[in-house]
Protein backbone atom coordinates (compact mmCIF):
# COMPACT_ATOMS: atom_id res chain seq x y z
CA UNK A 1 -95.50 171.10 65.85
CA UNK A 2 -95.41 167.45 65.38
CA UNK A 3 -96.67 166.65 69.58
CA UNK A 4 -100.59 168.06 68.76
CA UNK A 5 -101.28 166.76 65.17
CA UNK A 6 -104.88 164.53 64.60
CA UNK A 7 -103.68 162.42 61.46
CA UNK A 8 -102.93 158.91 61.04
CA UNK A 9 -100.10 158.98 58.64
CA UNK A 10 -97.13 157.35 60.06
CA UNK A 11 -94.21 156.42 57.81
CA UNK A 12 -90.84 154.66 57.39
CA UNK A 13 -87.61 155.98 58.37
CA UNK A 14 -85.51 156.20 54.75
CA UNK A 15 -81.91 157.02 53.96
CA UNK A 16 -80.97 159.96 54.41
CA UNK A 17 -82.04 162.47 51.31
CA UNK A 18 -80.18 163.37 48.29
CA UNK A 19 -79.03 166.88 48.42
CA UNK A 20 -79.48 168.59 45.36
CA UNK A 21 -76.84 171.65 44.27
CA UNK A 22 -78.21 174.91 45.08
CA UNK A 23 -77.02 178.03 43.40
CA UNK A 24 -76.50 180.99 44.50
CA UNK A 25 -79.98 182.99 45.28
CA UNK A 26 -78.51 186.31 43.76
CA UNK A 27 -79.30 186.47 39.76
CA UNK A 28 -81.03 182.52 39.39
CA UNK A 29 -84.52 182.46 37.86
CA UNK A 30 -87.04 183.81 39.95
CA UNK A 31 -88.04 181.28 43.14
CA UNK A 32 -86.37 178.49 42.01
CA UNK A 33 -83.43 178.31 43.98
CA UNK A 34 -86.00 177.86 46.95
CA UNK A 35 -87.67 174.72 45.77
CA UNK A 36 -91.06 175.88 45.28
CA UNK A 37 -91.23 176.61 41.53
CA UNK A 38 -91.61 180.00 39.91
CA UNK A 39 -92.99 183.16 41.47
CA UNK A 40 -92.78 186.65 39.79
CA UNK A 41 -94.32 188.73 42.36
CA UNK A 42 -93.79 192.23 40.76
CA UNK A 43 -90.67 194.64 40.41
CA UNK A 44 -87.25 193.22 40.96
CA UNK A 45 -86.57 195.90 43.48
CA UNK A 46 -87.91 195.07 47.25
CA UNK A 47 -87.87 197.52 50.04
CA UNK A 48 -85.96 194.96 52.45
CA UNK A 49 -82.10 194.53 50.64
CA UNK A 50 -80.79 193.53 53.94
CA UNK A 51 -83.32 191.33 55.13
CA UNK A 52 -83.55 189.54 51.49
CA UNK A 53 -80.09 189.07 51.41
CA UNK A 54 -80.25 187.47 55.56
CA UNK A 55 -82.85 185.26 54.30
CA UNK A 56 -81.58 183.97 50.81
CA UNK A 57 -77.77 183.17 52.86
CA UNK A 58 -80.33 181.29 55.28
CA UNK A 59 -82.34 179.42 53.37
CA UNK A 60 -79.53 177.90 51.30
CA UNK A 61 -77.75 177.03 54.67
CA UNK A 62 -80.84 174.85 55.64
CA UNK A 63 -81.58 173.72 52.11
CA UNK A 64 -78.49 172.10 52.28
CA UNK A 65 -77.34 168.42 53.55
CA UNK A 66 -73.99 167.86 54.94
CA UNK A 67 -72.42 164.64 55.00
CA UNK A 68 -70.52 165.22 58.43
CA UNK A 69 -72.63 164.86 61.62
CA UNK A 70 -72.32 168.24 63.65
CA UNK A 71 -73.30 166.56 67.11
CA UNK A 72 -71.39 164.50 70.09
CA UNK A 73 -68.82 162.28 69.09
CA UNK A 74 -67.56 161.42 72.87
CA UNK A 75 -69.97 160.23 76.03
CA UNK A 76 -70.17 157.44 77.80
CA UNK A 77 -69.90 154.02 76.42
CA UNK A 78 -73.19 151.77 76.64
CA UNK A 79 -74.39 150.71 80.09
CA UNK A 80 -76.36 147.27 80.11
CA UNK A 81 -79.79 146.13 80.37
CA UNK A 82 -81.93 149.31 80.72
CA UNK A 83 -85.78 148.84 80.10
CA UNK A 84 -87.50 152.27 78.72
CA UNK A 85 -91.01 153.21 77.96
CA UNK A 86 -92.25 155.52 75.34
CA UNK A 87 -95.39 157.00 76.66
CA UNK A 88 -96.85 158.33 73.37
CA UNK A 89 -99.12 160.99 72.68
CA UNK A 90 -101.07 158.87 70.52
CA UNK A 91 -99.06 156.80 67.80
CA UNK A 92 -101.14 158.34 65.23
CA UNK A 93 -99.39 161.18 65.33
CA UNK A 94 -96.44 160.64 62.73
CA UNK A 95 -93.91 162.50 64.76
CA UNK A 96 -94.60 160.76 68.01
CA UNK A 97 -94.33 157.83 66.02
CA UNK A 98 -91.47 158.57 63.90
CA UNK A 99 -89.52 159.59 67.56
CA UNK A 100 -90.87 155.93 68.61
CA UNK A 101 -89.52 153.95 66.41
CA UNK A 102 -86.21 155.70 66.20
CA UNK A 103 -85.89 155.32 69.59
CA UNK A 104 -86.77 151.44 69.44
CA UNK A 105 -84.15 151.26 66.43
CA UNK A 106 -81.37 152.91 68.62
CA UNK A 107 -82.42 150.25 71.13
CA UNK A 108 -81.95 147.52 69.22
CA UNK A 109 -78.10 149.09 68.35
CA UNK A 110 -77.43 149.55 72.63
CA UNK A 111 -78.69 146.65 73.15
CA UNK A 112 -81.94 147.72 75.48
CA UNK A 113 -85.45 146.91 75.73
CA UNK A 114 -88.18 149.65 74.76
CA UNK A 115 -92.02 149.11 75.54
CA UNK A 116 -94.04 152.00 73.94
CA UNK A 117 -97.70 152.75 75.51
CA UNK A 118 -100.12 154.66 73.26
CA UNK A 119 -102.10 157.58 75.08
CA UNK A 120 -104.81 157.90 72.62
CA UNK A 121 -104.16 161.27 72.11
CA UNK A 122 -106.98 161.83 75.18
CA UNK A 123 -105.82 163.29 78.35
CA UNK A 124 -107.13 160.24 80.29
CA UNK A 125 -105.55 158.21 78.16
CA UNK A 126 -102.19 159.76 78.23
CA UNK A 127 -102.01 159.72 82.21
CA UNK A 128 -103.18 156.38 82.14
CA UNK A 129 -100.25 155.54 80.03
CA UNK A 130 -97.79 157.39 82.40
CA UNK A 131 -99.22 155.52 84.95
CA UNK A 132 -98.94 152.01 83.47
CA UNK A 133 -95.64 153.26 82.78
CA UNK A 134 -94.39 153.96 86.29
CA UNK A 135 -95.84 150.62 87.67
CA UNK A 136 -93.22 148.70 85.24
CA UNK A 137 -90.72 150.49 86.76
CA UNK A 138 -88.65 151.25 84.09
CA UNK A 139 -84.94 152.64 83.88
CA UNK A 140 -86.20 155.43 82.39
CA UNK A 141 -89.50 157.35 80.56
CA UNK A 142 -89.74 158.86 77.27
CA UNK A 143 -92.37 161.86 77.70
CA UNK A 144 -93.63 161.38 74.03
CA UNK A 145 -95.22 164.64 72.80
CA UNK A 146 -97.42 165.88 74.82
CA UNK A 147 -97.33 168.91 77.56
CA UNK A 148 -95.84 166.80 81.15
CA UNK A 149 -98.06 169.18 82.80
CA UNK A 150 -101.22 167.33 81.81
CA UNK A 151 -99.56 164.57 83.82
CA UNK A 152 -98.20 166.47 86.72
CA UNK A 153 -98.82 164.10 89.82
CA UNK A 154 -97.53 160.98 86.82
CA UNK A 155 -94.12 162.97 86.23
CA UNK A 156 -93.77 163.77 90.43
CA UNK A 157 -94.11 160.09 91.22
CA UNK A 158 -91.66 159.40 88.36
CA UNK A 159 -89.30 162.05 89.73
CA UNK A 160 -89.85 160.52 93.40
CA UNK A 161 -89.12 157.20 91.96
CA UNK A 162 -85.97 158.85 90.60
CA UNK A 163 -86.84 157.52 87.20
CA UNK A 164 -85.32 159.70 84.65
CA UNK A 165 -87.35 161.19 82.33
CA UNK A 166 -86.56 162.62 78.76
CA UNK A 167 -89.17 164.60 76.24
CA UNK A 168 -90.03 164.37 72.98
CA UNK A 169 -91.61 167.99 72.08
CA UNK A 170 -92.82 168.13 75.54
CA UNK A 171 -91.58 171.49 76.43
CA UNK A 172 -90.48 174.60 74.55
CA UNK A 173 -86.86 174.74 74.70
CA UNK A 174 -84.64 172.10 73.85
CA UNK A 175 -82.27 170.90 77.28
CA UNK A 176 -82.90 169.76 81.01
CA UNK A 177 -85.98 171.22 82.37
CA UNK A 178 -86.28 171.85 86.10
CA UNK A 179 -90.25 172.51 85.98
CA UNK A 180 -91.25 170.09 84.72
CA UNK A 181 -88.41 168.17 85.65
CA UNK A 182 -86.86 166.52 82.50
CA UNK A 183 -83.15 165.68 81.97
CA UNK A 184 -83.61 166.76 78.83
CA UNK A 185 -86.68 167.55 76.15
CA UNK A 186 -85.44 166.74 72.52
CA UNK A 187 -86.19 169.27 70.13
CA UNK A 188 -85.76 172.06 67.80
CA UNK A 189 -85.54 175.47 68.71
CA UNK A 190 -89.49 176.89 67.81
CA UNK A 191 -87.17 180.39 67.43
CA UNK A 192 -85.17 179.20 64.35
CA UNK A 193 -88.02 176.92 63.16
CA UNK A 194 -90.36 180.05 62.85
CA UNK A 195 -87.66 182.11 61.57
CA UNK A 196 -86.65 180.02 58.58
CA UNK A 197 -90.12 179.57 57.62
CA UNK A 198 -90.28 183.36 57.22
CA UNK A 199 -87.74 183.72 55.87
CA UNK A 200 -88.35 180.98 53.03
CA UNK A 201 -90.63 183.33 52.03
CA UNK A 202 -88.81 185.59 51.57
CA UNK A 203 -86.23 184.72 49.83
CA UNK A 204 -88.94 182.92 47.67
CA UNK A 205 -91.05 185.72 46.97
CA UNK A 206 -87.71 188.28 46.38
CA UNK A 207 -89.08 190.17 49.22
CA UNK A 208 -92.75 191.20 47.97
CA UNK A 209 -95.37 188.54 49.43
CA UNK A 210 -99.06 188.48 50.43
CA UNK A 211 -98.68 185.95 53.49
CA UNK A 212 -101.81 183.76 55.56
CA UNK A 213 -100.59 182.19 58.08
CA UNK A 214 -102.17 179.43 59.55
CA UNK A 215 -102.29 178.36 63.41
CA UNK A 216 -103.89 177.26 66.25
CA UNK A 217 -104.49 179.87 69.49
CA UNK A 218 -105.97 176.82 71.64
CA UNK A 219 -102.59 175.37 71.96
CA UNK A 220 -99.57 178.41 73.82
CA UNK A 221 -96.94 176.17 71.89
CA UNK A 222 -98.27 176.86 68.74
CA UNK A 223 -99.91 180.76 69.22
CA UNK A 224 -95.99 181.17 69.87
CA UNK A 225 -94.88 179.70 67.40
CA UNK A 226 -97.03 181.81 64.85
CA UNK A 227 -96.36 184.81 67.05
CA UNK A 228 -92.79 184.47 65.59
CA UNK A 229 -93.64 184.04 62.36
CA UNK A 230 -95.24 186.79 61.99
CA UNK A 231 -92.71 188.40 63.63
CA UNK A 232 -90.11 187.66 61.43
CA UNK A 233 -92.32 188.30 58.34
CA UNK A 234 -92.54 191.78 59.80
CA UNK A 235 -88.77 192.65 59.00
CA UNK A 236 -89.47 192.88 55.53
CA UNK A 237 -91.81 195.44 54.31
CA UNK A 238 -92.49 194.03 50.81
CA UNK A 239 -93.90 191.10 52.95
CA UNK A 240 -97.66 191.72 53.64
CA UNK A 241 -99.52 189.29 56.46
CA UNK A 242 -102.85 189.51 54.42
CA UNK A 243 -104.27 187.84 57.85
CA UNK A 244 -103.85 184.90 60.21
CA UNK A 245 -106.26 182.12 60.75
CA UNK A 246 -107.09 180.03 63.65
CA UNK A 247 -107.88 176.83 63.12
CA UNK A 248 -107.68 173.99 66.01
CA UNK A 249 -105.74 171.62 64.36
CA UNK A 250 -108.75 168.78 65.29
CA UNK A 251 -110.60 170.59 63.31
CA UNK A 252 -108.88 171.47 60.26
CA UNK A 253 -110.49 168.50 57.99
CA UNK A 254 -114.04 170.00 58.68
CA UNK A 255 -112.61 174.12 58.99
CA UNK A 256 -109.93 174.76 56.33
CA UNK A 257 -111.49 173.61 52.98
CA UNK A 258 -114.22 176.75 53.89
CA UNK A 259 -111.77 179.14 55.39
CA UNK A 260 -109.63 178.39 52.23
CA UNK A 261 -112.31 179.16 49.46
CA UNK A 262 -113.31 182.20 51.34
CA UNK A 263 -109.42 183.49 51.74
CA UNK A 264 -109.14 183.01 47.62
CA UNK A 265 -112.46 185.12 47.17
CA UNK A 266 -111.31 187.55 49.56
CA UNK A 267 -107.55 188.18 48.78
CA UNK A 268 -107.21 186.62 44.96
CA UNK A 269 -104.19 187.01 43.42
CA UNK A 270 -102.75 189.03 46.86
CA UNK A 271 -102.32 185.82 48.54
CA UNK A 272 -99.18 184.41 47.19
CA UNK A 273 -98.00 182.46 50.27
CA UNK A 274 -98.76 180.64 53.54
CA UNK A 275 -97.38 179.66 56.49
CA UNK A 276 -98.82 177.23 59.09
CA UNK A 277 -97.67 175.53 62.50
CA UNK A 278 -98.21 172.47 61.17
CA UNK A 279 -97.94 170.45 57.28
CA UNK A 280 -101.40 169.31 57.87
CA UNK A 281 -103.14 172.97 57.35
CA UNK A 282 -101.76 171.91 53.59
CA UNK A 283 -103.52 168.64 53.17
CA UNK A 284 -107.01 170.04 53.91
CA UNK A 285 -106.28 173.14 51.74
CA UNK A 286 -105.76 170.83 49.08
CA UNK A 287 -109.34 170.18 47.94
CA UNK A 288 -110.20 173.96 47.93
CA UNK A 289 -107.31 175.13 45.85
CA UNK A 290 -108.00 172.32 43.13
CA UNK A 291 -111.49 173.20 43.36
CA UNK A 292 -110.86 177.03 42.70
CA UNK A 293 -108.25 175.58 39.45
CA UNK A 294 -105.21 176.76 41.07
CA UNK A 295 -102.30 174.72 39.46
CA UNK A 296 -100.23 172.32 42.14
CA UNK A 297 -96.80 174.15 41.90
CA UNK A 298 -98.21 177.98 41.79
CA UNK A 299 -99.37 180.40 44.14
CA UNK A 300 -100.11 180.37 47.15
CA UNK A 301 -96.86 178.75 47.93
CA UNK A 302 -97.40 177.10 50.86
CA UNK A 303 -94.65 176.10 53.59
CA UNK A 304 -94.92 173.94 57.06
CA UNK A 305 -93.11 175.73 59.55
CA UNK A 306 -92.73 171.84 61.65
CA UNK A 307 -93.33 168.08 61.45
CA UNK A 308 -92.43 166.82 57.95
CA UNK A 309 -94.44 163.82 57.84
CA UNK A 310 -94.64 161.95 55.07
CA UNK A 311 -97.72 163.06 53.37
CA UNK A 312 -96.20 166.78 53.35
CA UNK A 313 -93.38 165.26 51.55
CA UNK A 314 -95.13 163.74 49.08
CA UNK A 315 -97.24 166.71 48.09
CA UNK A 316 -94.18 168.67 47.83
CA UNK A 317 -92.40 165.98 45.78
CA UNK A 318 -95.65 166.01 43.55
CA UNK A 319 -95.87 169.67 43.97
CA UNK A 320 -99.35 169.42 45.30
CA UNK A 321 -100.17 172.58 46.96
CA UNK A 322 -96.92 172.17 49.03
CA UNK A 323 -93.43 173.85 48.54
CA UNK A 324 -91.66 173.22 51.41
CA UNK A 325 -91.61 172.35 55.15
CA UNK A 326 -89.18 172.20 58.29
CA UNK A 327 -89.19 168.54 59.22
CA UNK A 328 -88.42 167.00 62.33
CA UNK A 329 -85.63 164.40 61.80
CA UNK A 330 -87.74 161.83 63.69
CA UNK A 331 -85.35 158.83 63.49
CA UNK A 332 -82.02 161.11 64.75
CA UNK A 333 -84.25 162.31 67.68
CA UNK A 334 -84.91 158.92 69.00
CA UNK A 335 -81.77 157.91 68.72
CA UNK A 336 -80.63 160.97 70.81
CA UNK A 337 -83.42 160.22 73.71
CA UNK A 338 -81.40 156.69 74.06
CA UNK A 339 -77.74 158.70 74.38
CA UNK A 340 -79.40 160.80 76.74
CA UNK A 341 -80.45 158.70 78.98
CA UNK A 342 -77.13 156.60 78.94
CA UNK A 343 -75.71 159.71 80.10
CA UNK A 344 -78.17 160.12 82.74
CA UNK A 345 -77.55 156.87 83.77
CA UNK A 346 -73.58 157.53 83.53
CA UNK A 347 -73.84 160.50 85.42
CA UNK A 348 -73.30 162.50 82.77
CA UNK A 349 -74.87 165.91 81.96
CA UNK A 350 -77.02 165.92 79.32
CA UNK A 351 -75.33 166.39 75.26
CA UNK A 352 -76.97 169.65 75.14
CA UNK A 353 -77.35 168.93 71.21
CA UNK A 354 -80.23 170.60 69.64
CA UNK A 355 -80.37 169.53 65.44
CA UNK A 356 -80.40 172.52 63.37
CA UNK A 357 -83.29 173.44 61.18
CA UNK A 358 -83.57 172.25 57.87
CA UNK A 359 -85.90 172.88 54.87
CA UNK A 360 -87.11 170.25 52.18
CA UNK A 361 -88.36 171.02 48.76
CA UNK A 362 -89.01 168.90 45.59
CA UNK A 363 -85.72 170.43 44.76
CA UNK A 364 -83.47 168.69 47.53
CA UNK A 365 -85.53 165.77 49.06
CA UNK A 366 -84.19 163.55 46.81
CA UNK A 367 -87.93 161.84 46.09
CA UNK A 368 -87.45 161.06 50.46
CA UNK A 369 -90.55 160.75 52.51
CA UNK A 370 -88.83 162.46 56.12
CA UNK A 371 -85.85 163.91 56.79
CA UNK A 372 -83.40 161.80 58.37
CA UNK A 373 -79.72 163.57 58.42
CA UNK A 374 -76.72 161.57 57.42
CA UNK A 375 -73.90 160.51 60.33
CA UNK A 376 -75.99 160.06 63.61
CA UNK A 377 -76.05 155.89 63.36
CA UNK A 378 -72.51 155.66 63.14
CA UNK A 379 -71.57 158.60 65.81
CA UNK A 380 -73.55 157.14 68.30
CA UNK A 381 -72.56 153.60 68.03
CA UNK A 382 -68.67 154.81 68.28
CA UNK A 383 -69.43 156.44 71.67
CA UNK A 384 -71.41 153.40 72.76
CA UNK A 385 -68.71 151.04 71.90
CA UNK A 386 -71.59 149.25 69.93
């Protein structure tokens, strides 16, 4: 859930990572083939066959990179001298951020100008923002992470104004949005995000886990989100949720070091993997799981089910208390807000292009600090005539 995070990591767009080959799940050592390290839960049987074998075929779909791009190779060639504003969240927030600058690098390659506006990551700030935004009268409006309800009477004078508007994480589903109206929010699906998370684990723990899962009920996007984790963890009935924590994530520096030492004297050795809505649950765990001398690369395996900034790849590269997440491919997500809205501008519908889930471990990131999926550049170019 990249739009609500409260750190101030923001990072550099890289090549696109280094796909390591995966083996087959089926008869490897136990947990490697997941990225995440060795894990020898108990007996080799597991009560879910069905769902093991679902979520091994799964996770080595999303572990792995493919060279071709799988989105639109035709739309409408570049139209000239647009202006658009990136109203973010607050540019602290290394998805908003990461979108930014992808969409500022996609400008550069149409040939448009881009002016982003930092919220603050304040509601008053962030309508201020829209507002400055709308007096510039812009071609269009990036809605940059944040919920375009908290900026209702902003997006109806932008509508009015007939100023087309595209989000970044700002609603659930990927696609045009009629309330709020967006011609379309870029995004992945929160449905196959949670569901690969669970099933990471999984495949990981060969079906008999002791699960936390980490969220934060202030926020409907993410209670959802863990709402289908847990779900899917649910389908396998070696898979234990031990329990779920709520956590806001503005308060996770001063909340999870606590919750996390009490967790390890309540559950011990039961706990043998989390889950959270967001990577950053994982850097504030951190301290308390090197405080209580659990080793880097062991148990609890812990996986970020969205976002995939750069300081969750790191501590999975390092295999610091981090196996894996589902990262955002900023860079590719900016540069789709920019097609869009040469569509919109076209006439055009909108691509209808959502970017499939992926997962990173030590084991494929190729030492890479995002994920940024190989193909886009060069597709989109092509259709612009760029």
């Amino acid at each position: 859930m990249p739009s609500h995070r409260r750190t101030a990591r923001a990072g550099a767009v890289v090549p696109a990572v280094v796909a390591a080959v995966l083996t087959v799940l089926t008869g490897c050592e136990r947990g490697t083939s997941t990225g995440g390290g060795s894990f020898s839960p108990g007996p080799a049987r597991t009560g879910c066959p069905t769902v093991l074998a679902g979520a091994r075929s799964a996770v080595e779909r999303a572990m792995t990179t493919h060279s071709a791009w799988d989105g639109p190779t035709t739309g409408p060639r570049a139209v000239s001298g647009k202006r658009i504003v990136y109203v973010a969240q607050t540019m602290n927030n290394p998805g908003v951020a990461g979108a930014a600058k992808g969409v500022q690098e996609a400008a550069k390659a149409i040939g448009w100008n881009v002016r982003v506006i930092d919220g603050q990551g304040t509601p008053a700030g962030i309508q201020a923002a829209f507002s400055q935004a709308i007096t510039l009268r812009p071609s269009g409006i990036v809605i940059g992470g944040f919920d375009p309800h908290l900026t209702s009477q902003q997006v109806a004078k932008a509508n009015a104004a007939r100023i087309p508007l595209i989000g970044w994480h700002a609603v659930d589903a990927p696609g045009p949005s009629k309330d709020p109206k967006l011609f379309s929010n870029v995004t992945t699906r929160v449905q196959d995000v949670a569901k690969i998370s669970a099933a990471w684990i999984t495949a990981h723990s060969h079906g008999h886990a002791g699960v936390v899962v980490f969220t934060d009920a202030s926020i409907p996007f993410a209670r959802n989100k863990s709402e289908l984790i847990k779900k899917a963890l649910a389908t396998c009935s070696g898979v234990r949720l031990l329990t779920e924590e709520n956590i806001p994530i503005s308060d996770t520096s001063s909340r999870t070091p606590q919750e996390v030492s009490s967790l390890l004297s309540r559950f011990r050795d039961r706990w043998t993997h989390s889950v959270a809505i967001n990577d950053v649950y994982f850097a504030d765990a951190a301290p308390a799981l090197r405080a209580a001398r659990k080793k880097g690369g062991g148990a609890p395996f812990n996986i970020g089910a969205g976002d995939g900034d750069p300081s969750a790849f790191q501590r999975i590269n390092s295999r610091e208390f981090q196996a894996a997440t589902v990262p955002e491919p900023f860079a590719q997500q900016g540069w789709q807000i920019l097609d869009e809205f040469n569509r919109a501008f076209s006439g055009r519908p909108a691509s209808g292009y959502v970017s499939p889930v992926h997962i990173a471990t030590a084991a494929n990131s190729g030492g890479a600090t995002t994920w940024d999926p190989p193909g886009y550049r060069a597709a989109y170019r092509k259709i612009w005539g760029r």
